[in-house]
Protein backbone atom coordinates (compact mmCIF):
# COMPACT_ATOMS: atom_id res chain seq x y z
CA UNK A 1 25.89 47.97 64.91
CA UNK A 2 27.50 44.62 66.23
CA UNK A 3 30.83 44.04 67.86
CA UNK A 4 33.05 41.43 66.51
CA UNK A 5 32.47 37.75 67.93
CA UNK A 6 35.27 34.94 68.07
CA UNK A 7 34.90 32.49 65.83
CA UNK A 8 37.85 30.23 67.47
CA UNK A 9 40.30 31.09 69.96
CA UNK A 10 44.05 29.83 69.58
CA UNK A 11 44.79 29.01 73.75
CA UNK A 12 48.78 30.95 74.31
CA UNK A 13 51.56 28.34 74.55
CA UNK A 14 52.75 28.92 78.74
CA UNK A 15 56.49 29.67 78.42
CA UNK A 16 58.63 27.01 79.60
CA UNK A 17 60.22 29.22 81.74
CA UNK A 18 57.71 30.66 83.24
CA UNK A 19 55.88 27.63 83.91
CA UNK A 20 58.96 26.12 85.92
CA UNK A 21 59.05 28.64 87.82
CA UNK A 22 55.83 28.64 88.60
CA UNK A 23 54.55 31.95 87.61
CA UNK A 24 51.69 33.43 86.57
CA UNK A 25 50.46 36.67 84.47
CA UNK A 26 48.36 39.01 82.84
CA UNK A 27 48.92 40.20 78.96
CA UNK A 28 46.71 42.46 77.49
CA UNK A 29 46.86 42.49 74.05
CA UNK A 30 45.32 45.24 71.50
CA UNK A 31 44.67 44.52 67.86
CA UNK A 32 42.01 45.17 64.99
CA UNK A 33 39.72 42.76 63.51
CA UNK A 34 39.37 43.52 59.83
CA UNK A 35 36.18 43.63 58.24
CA UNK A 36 37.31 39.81 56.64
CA UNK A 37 36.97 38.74 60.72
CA UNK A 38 40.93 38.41 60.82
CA UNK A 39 43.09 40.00 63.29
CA UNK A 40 45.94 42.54 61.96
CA UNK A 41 48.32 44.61 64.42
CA UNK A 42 48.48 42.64 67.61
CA UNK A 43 50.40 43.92 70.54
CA UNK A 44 51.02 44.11 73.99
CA UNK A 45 50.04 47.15 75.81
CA UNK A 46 50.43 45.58 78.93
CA UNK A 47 51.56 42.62 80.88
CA UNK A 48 52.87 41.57 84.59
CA UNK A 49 55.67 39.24 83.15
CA UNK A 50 57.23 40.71 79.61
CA UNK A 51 58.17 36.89 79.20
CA UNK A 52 54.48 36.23 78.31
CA UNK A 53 53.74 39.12 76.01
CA UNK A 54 55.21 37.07 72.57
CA UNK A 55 53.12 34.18 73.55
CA UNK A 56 49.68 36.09 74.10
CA UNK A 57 50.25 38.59 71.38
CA UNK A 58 51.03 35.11 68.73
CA UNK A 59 47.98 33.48 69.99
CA UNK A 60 45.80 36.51 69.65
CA UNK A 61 46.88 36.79 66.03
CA UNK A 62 45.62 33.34 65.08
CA UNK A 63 42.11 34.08 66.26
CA UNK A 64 38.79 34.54 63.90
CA UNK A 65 36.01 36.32 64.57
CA UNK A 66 32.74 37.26 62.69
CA UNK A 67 33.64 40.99 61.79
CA UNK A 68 32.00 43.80 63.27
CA UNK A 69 29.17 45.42 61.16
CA UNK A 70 27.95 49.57 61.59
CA UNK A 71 25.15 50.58 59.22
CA UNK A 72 25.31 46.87 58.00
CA UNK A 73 28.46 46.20 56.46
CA UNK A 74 31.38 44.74 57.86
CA UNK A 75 33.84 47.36 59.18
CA UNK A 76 37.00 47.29 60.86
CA UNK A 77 37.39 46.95 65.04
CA UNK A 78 39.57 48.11 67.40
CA UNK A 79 39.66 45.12 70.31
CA UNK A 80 41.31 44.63 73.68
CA UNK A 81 41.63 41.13 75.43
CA UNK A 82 43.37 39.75 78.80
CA UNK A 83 45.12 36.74 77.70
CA UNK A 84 45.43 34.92 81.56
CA UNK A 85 48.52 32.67 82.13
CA UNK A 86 47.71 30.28 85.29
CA UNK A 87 49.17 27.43 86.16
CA UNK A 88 46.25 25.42 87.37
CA UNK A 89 44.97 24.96 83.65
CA UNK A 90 46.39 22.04 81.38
C-alpha cells in the first residue's frame, strides 16, 4: 500500500489584506485524492484567520499527486495538509 505523493504543488495566493496588515496563519485543508491523482472535495477544517481559508482551500485543489495504491491499484485517499501563510516568503 502507498500513500499519495504530490506531483506539483500550486503555492496559495497571500490575501492582500492580510498581507498589509501583516498577518500570518495556519489553514488546514482536508480533501481526497482520486485514484486519477486529482484532488476532489477540498475544505477547510481549520484555520487561525478565516480570511485565508478560500486561498489555501483553491490552491490545494490545483495540486497533482501520484494516486495512492492498496493491493496494487490506484484507490481513492483521504489527505490533510497545513497550508502556512508567512510573511517572510516571496
Amino acid at each position: 500500500d502507498q500513500h499519495p505523493v504530490a506531483r506539483s504543488e500550486t503555492r496559495p495566493q497571500y490575501p492582500f489584506e492580510m498581507r498589509r496588515a501583516g498577518i500570518a496563519g495556519e489553514v488546514v485543508v482536508a480533501f481526497i485524492v482520486d485514484n486519477n491523482g486529482d484532488v476532489q472535495q477540498a475544505y477547510a477544517i481549520r484555520s487561525s484567520q478565516r480570511e485565508f481559508e478560500a486561498a489555501a482551500v483553491q490552491a490545494v485543489s490545483k495540486w497533482k499527486f501520484k494516486a495512492g495504491r492498496r493491493g496494487g491499484r490506484d484507490v481513492n485517499t483521504h489527505m490533510q495538509v497545513p497550508i502556512v501563510f508567512s510573511l517572510n516568503e516571496d
